[in-house]
Protein backbone atom coordinates (compact mmCIF):
# COMPACT_ATOMS: atom_id res chain seq x y z
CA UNK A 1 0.00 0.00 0.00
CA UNK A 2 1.54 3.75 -0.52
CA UNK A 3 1.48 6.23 1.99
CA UNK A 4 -1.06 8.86 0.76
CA UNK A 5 1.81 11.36 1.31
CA UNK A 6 3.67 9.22 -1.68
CA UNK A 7 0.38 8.98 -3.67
CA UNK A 8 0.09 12.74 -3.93
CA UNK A 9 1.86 14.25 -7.51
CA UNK A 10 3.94 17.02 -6.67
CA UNK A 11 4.46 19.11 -9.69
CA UNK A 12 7.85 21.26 -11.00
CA UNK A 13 7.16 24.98 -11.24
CA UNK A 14 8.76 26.95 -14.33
CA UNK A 15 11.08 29.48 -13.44
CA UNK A 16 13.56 31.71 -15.18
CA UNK A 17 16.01 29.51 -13.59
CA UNK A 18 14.60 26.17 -14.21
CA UNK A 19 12.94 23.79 -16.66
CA UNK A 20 9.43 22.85 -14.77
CA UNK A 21 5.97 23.46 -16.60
CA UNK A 22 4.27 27.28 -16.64
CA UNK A 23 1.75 27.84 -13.95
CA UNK A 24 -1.08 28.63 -16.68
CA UNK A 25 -0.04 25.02 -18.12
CA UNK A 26 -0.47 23.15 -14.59
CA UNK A 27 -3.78 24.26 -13.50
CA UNK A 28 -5.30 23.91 -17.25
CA UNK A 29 -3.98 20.27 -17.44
CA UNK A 30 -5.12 18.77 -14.04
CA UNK A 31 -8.66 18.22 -13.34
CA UNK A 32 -7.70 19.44 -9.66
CA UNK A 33 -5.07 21.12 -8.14
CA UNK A 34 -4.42 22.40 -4.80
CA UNK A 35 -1.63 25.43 -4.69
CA UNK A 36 -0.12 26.26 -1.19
CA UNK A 37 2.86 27.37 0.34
CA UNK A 38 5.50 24.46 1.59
CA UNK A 39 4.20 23.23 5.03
CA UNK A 40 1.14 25.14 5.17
CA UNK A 41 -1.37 22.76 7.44
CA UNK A 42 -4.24 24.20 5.62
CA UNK A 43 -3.01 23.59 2.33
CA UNK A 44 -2.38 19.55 4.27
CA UNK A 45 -6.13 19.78 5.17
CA UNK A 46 -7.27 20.36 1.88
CA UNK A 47 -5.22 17.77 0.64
CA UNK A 48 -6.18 14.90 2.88
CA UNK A 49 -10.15 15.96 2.70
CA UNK A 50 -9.61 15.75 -1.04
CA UNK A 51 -7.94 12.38 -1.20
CA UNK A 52 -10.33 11.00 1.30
CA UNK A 53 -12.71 11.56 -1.08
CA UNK A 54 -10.18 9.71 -3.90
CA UNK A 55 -9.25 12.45 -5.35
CA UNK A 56 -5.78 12.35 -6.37
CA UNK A 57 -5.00 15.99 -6.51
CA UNK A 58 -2.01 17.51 -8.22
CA UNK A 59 0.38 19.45 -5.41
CA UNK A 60 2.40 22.76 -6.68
CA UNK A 61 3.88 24.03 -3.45
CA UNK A 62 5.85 27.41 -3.70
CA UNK A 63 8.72 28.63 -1.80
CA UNK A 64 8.40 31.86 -0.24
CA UNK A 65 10.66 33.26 -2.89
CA UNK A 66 8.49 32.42 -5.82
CA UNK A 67 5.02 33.39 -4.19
CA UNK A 68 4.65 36.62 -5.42
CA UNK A 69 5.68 35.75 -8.91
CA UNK A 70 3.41 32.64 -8.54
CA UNK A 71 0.22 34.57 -6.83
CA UNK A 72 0.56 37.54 -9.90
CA UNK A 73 0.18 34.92 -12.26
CA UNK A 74 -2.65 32.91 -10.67
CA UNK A 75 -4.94 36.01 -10.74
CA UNK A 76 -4.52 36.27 -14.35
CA UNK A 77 -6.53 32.92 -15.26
CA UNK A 78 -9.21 30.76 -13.96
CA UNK A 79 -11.33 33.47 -12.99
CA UNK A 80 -14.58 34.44 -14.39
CA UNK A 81 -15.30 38.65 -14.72
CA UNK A 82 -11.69 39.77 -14.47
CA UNK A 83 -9.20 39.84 -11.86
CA UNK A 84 -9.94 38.49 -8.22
CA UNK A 85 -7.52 37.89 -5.29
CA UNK A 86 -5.96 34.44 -5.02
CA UNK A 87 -5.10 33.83 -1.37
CA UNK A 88 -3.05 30.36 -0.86
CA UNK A 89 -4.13 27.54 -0.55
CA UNK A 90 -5.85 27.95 -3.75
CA UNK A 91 -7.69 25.10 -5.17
CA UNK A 92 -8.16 24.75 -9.06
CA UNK A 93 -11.08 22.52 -10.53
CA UNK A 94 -11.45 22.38 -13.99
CA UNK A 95 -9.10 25.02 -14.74
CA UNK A 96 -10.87 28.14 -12.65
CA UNK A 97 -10.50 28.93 -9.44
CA UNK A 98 -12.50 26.86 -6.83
CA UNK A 99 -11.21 28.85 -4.09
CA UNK A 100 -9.58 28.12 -0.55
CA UNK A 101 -10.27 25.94 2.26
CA UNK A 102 -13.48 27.63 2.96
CA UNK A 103 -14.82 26.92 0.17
CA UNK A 104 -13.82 23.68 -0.46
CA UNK A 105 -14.90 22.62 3.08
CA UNK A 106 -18.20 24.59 2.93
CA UNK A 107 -18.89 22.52 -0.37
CA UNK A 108 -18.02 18.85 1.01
CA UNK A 109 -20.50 19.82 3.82
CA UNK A 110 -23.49 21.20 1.77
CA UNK A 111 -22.36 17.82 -0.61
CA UNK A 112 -21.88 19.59 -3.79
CA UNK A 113 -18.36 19.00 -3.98
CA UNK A 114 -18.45 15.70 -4.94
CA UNK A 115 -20.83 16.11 -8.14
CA UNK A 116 -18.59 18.89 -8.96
CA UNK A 117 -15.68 16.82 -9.30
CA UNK A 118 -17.11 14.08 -11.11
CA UNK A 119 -18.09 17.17 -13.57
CA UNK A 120 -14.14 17.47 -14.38
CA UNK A 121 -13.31 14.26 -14.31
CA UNK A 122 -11.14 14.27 -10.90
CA UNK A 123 -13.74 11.70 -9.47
CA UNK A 124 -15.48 8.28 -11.50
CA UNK A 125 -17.71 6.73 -9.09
């Protein structure tokens, strides 16, 4: 059996310095994605609820370095009627911005997450 920890796909981030894929490109090609900073426990809880569920969500977490950069360019898709503020963790379904814990958690409860991610494809059953 693998840890969940293992069964999580963390992703490379493209940088001027490195060869990882373009933000725009890793939230457009995963059905689900959850964005946090490294060792945020929120960004842990919204991983966990989301694999308890068997969702097997990509992982892009950003150094402190990088967040800015990474934040800027967040804000710029995935969001319907212009520009809105991404706060971290940000979670990505379907290419647009789901939104943070909050939301994810208020979802699960009212149980319209789950028929929203068999919508994108992140869920089968």
């Amino acid at each position: 059996m693998i840890p969940a920890a293992e069964s999580l796909r963390p992703l490379p981030l493209k940088t001027q310095q490195g060869n990882g894929e373009s933000v725009r490109t890793v939230v457009e090609e995963n059905a689900v994605i959850v964005i946090g900073r490294r060792g945020c426990c929120m960004c842990h809880v919204v991983k966990r609820l989301l694999l308890g569920l068997g969702v097997n969500p990509a992982v892009l977490e950003i150094d402190e370095e990088k967040e800015e950069e990474v934040l800027s360019e967040l804000e710029k898709i995935g969001v319907e009627g212009g520009r809105e503020t991404v706060e971290l963790p940000a979670v990505y379904v379907g290419g647009r911005l789901f939104g943070g814990l909050d939301r994810v958690m208020a979802t699960h409860i009212s149980g319209e997450l789950v028929p929203i991610l068999k919508e994108v494809g992140a869920l089968w059953l």
